[in-house]
PDB file of N, CA and C in Angstrom:
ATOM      1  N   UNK A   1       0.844  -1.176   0.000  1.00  0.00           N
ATOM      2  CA  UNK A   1       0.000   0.000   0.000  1.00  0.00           C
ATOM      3  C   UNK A   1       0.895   1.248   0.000  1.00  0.00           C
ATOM      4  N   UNK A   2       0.861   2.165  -0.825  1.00  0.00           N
ATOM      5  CA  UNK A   2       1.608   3.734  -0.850  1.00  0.00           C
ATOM      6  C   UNK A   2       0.626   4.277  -0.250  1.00  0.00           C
ATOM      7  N   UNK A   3       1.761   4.916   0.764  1.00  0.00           N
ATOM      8  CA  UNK A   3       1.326   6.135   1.592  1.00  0.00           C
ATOM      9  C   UNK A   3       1.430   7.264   0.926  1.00  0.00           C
ATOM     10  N   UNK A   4       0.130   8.527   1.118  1.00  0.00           N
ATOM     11  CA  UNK A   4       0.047   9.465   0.352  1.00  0.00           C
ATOM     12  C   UNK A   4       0.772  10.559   1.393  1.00  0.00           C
ATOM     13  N   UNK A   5       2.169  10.849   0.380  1.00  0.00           N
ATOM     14  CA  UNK A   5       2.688  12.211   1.702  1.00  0.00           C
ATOM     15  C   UNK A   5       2.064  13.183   1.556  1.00  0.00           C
ATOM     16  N   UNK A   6       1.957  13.750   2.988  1.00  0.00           N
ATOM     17  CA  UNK A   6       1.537  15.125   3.423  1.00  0.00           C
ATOM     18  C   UNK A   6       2.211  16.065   2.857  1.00  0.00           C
ATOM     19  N   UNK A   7       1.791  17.649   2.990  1.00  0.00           N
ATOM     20  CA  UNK A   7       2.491  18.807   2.700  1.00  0.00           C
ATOM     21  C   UNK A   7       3.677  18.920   4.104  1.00  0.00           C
ATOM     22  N   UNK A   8       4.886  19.762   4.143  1.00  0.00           N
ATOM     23  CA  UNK A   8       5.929  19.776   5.026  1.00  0.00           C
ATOM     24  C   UNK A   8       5.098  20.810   5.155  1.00  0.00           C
ATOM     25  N   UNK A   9       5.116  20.959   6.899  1.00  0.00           N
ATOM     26  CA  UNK A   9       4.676  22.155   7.456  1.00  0.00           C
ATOM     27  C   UNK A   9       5.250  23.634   7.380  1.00  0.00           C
ATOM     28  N   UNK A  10       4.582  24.530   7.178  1.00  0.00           N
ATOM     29  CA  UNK A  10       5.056  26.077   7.228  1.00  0.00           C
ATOM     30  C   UNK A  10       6.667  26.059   8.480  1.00  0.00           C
ATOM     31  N   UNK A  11       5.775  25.668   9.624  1.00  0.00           N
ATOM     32  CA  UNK A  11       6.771  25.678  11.223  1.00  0.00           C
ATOM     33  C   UNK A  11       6.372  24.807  11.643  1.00  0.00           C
ATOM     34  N   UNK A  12       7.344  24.517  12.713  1.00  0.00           N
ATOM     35  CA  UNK A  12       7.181  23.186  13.418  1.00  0.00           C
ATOM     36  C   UNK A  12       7.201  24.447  14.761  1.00  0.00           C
ATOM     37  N   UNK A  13       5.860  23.753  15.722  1.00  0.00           N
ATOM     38  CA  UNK A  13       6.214  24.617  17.167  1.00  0.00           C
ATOM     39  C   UNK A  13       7.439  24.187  18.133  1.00  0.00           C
ATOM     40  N   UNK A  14       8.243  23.095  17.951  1.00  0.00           N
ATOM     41  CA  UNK A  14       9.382  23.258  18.565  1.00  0.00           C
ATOM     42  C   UNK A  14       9.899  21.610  18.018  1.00  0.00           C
ATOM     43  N   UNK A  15      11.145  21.760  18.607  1.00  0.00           N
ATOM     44  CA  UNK A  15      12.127  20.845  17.465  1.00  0.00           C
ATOM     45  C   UNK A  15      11.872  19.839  18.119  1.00  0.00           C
ATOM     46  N   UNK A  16      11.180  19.002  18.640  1.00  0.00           N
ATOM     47  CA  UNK A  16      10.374  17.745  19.063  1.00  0.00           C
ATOM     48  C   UNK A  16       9.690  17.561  18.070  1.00  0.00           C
ATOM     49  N   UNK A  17       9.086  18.344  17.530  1.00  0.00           N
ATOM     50  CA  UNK A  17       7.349  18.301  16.640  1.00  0.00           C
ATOM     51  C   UNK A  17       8.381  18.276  15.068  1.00  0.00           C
ATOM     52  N   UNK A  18       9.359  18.661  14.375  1.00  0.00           N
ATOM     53  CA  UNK A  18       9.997  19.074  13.688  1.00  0.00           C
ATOM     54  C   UNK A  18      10.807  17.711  13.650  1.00  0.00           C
ATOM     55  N   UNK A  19      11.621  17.152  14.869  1.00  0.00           N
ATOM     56  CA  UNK A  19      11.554  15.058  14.483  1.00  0.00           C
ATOM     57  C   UNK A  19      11.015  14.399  14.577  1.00  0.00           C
ATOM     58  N   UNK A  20       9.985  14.597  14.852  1.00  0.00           N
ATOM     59  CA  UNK A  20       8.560  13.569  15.271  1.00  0.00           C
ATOM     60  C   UNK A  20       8.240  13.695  13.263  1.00  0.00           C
ATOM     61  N   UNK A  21       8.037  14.784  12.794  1.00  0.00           N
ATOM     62  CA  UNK A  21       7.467  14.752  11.222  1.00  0.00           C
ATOM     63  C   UNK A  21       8.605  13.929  10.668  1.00  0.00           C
ATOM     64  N   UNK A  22       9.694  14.102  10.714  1.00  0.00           N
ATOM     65  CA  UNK A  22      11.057  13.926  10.043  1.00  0.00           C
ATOM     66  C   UNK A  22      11.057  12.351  10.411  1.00  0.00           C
ATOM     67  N   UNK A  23      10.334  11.777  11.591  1.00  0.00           N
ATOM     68  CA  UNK A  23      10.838  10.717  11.889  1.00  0.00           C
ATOM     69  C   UNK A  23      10.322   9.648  11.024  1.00  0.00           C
ATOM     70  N   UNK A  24       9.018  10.444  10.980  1.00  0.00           N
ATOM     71  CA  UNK A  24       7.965   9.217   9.956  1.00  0.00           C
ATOM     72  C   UNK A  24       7.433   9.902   8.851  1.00  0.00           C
ATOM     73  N   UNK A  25       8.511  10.677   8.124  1.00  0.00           N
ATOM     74  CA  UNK A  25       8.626  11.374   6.754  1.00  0.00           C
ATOM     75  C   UNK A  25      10.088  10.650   6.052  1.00  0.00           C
ATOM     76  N   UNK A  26      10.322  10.641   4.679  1.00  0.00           N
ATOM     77  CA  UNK A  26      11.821  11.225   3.904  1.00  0.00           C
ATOM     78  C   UNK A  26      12.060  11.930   3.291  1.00  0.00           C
ATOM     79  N   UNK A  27      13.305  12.745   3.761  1.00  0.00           N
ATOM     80  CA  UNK A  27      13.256  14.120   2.741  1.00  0.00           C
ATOM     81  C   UNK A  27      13.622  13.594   1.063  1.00  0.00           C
ATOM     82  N   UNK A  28      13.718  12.476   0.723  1.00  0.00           N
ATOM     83  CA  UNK A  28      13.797  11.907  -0.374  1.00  0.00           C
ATOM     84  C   UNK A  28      12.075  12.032  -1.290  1.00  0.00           C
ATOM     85  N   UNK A  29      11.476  11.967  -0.585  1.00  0.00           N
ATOM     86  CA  UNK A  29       9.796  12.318  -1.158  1.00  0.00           C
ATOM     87  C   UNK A  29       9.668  13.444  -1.372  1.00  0.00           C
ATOM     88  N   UNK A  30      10.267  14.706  -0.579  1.00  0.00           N
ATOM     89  CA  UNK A  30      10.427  16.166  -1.043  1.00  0.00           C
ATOM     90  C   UNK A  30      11.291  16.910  -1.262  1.00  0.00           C
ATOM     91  N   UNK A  31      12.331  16.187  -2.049  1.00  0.00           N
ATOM     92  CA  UNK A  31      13.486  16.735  -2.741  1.00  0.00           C
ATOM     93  C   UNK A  31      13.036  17.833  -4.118  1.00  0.00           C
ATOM     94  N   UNK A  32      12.098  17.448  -4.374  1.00  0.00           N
ATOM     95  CA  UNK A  32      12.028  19.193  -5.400  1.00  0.00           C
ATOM     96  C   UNK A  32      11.268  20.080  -4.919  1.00  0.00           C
ATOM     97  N   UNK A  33      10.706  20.055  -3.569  1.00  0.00           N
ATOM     98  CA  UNK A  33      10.369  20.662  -3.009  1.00  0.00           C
ATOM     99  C   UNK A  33      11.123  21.711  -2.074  1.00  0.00           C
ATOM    100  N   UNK A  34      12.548  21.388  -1.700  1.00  0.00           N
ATOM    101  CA  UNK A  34      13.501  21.606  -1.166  1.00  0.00           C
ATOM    102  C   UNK A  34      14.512  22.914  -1.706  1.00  0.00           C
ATOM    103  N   UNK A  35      15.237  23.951  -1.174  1.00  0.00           N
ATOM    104  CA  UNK A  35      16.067  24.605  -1.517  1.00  0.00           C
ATOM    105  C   UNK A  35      16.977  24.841  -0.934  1.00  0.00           C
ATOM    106  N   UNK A  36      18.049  25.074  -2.076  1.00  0.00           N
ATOM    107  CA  UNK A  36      19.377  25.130  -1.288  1.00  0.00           C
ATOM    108  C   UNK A  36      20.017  25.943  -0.753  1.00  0.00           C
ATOM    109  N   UNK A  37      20.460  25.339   0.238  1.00  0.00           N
ATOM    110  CA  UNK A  37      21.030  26.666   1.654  1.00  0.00           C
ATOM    111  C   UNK A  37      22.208  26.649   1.439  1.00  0.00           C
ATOM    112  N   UNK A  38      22.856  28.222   1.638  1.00  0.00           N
ATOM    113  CA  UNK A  38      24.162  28.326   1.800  1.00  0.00           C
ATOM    114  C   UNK A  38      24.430  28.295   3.353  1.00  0.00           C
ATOM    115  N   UNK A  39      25.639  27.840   4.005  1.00  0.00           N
ATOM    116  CA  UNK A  39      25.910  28.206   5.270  1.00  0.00           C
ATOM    117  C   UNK A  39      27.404  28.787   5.441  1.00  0.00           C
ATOM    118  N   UNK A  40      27.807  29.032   6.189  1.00  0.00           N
ATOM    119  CA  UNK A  40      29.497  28.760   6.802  1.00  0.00           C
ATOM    120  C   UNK A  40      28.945  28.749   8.134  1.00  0.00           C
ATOM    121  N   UNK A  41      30.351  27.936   8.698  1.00  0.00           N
ATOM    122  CA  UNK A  41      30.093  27.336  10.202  1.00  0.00           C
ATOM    123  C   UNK A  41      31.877  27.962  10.274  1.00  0.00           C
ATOM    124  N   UNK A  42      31.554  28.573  11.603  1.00  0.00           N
ATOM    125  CA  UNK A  42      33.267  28.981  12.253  1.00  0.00           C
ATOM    126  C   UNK A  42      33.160  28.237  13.614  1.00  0.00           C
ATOM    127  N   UNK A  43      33.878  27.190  13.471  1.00  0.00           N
ATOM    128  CA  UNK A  43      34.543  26.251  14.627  1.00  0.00           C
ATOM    129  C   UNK A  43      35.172  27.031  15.518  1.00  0.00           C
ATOM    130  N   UNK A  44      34.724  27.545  16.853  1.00  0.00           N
ATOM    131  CA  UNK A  44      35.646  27.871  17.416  1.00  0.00           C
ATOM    132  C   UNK A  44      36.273  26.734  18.578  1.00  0.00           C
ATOM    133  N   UNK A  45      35.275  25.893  18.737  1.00  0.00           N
ATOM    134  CA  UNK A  45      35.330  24.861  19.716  1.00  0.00           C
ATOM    135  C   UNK A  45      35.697  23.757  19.377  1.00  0.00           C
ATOM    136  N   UNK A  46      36.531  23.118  19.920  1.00  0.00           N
ATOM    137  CA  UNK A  46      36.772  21.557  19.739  1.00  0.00           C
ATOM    138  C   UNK A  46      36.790  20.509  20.790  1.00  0.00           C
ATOM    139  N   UNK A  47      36.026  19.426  20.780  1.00  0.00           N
ATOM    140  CA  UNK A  47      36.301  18.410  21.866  1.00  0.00           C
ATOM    141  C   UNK A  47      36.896  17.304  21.386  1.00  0.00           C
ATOM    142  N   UNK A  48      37.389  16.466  22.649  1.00  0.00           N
ATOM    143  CA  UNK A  48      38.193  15.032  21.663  1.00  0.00           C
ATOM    144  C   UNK A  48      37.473  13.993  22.754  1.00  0.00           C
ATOM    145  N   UNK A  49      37.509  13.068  22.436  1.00  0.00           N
ATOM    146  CA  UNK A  49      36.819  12.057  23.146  1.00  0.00           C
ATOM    147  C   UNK A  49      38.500  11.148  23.705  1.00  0.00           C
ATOM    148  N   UNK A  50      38.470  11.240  24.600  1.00  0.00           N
ATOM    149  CA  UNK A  50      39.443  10.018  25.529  1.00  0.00           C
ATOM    150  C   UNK A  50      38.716   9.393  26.826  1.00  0.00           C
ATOM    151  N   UNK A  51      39.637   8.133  26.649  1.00  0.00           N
ATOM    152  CA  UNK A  51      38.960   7.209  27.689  1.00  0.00           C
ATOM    153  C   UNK A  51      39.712   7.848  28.885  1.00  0.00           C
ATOM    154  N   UNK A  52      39.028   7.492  29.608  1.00  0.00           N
ATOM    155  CA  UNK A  52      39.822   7.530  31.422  1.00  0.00           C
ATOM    156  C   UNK A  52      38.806   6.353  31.711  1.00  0.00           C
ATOM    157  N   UNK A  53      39.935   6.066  33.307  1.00  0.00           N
ATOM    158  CA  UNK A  53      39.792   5.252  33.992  1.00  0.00           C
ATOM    159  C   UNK A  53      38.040   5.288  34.847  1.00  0.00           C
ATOM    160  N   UNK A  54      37.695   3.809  34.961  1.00  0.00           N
ATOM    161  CA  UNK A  54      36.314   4.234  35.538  1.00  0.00           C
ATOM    162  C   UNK A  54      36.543   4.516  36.688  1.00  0.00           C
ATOM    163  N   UNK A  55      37.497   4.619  37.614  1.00  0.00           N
ATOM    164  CA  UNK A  55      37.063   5.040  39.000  1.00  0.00           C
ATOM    165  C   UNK A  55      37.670   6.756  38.766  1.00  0.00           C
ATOM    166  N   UNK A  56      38.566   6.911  38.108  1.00  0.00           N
ATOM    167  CA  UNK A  56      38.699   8.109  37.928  1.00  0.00           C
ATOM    168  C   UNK A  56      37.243   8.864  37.505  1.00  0.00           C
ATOM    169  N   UNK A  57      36.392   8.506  36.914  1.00  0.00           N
ATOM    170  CA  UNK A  57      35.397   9.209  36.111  1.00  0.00           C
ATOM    171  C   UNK A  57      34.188   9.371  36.889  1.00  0.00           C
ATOM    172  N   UNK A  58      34.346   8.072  37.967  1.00  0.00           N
ATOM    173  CA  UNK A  58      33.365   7.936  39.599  1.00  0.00           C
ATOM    174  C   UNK A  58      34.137   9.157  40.375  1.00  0.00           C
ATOM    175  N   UNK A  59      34.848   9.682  40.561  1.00  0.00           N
ATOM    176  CA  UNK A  59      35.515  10.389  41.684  1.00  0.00           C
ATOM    177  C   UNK A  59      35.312  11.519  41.223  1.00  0.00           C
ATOM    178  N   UNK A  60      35.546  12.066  39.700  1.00  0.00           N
ATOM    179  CA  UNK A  60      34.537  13.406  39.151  1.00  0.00           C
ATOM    180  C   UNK A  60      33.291  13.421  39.085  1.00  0.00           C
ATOM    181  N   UNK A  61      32.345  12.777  38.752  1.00  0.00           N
ATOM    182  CA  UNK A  61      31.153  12.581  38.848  1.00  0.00           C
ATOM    183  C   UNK A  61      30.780  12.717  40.096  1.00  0.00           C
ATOM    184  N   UNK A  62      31.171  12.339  41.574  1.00  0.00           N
ATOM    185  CA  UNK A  62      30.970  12.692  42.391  1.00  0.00           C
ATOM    186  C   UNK A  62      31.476  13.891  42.810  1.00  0.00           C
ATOM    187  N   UNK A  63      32.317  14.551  42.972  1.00  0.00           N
ATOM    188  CA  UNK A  63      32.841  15.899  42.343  1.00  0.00           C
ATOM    189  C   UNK A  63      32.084  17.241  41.940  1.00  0.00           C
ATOM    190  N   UNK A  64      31.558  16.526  40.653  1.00  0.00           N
ATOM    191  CA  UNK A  64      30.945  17.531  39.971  1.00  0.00           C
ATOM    192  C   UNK A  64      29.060  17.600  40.824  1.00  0.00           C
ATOM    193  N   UNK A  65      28.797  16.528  41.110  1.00  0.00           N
ATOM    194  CA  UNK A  65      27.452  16.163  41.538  1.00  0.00           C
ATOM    195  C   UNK A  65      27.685  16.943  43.213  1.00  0.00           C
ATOM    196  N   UNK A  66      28.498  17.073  43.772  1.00  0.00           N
ATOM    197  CA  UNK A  66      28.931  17.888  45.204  1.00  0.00           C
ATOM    198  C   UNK A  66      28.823  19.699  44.574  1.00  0.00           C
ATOM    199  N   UNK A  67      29.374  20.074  43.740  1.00  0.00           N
ATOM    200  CA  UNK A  67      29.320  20.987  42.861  1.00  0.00           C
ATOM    201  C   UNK A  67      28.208  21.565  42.537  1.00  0.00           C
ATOM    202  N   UNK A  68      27.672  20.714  42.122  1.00  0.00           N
ATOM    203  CA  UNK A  68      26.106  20.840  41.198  1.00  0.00           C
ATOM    204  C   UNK A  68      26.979  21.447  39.847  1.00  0.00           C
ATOM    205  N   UNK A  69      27.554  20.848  39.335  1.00  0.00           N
ATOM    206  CA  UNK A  69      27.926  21.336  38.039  1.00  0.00           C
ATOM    207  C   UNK A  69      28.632  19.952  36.955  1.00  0.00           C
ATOM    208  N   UNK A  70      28.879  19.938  35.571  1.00  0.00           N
ATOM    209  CA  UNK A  70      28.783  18.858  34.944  1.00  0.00           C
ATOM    210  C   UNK A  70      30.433  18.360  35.393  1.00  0.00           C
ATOM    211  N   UNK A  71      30.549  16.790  34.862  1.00  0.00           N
ATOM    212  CA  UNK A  71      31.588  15.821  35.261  1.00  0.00           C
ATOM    213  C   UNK A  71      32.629  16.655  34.133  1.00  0.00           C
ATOM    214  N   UNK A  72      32.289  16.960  32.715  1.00  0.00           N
ATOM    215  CA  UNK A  72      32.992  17.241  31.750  1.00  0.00           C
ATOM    216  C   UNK A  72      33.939  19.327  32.536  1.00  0.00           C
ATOM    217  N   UNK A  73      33.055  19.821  33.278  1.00  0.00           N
ATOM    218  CA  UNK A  73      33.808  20.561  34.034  1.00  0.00           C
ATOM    219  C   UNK A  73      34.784  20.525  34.703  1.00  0.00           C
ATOM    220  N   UNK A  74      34.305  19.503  35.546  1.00  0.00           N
ATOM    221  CA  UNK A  74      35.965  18.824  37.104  1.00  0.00           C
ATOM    222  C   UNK A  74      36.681  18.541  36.230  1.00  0.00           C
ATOM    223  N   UNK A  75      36.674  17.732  35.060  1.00  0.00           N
ATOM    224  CA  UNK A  75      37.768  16.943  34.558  1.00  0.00           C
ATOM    225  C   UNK A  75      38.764  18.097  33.958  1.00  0.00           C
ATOM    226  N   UNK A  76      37.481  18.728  32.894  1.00  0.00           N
ATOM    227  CA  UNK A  76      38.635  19.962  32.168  1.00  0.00           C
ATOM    228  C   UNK A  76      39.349  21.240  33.072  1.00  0.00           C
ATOM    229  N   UNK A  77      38.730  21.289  34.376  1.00  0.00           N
ATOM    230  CA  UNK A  77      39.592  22.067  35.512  1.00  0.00           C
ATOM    231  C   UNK A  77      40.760  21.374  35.876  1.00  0.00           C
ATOM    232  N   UNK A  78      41.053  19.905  36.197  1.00  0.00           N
ATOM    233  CA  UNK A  78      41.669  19.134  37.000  1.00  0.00           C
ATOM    234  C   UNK A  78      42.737  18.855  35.707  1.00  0.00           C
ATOM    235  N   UNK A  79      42.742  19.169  34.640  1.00  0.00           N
ATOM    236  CA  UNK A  79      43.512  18.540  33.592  1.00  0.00           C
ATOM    237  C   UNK A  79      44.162  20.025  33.462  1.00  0.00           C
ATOM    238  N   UNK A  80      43.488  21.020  33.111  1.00  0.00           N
ATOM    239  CA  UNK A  80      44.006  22.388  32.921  1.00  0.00           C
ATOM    240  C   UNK A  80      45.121  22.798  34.196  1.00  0.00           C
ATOM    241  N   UNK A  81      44.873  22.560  35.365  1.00  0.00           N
ATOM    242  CA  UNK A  81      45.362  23.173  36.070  1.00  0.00           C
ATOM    243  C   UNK A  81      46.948  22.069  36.519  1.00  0.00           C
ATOM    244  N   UNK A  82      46.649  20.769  35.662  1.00  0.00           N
ATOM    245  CA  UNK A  82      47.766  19.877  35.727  1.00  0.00           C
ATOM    246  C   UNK A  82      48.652  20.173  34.641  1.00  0.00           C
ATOM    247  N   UNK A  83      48.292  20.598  33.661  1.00  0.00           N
ATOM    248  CA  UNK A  83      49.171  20.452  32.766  1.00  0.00           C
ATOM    249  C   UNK A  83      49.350  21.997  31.885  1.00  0.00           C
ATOM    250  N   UNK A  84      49.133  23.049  32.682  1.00  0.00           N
ATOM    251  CA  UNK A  84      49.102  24.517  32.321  1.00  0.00           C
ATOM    252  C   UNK A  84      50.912  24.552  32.249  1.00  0.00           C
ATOM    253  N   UNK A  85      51.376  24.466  33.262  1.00  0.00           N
ATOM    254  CA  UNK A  85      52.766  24.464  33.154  1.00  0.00           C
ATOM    255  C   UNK A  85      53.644  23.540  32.656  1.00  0.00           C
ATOM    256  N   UNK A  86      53.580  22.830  32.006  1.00  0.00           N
ATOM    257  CA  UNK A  86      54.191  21.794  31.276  1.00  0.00           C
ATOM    258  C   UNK A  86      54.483  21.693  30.405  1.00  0.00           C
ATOM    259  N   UNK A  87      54.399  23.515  29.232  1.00  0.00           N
ATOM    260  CA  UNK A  87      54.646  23.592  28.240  1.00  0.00           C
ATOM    261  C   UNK A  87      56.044  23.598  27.637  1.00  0.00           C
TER     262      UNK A  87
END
């Protein structure tokens, strides 16, 4: 059985409602419907993903949770302030 697609909405009231359509839509069904965007993106930020140890990552997490502030904070304080002079 073909499903008859809908029109893409004007707005979505918030970006829940905006993947909820997307989820059980493809933008392959409204590709000439579609126009093309220019962008540029300026990176100012970068993260890297490394492992640490799990009890190390228990001892920030508790840390940061004493804090009230995120685990990815303690760590990047506790790393910054280790290795600031080591250049």
């Amino acid at each position: 059985m073909h499903k008859i697609k809908g029109p893409i909405p004007e707005h979505f009231n918030s970006d829940e409602k905006a993947g909820a359509f997307w989820d059980t839509h493809s933008a392959a069904d409204y590709w000439d419907e579609m126009e093309e965007e220019e962008m540029e993106f300026d990176i100012k930020r970068r993260s890297f993903l490394v492992p640490i140890n799990d009890r190390i990552y228990q001892l920030a997490k508790k840390q940061a949770e004493a804090k009230h502030c995120k685990v990815t904070q303690i760590i990047n304080t506790l790393l910054d302030r280790e290795l600031v002079g080591t250049k």
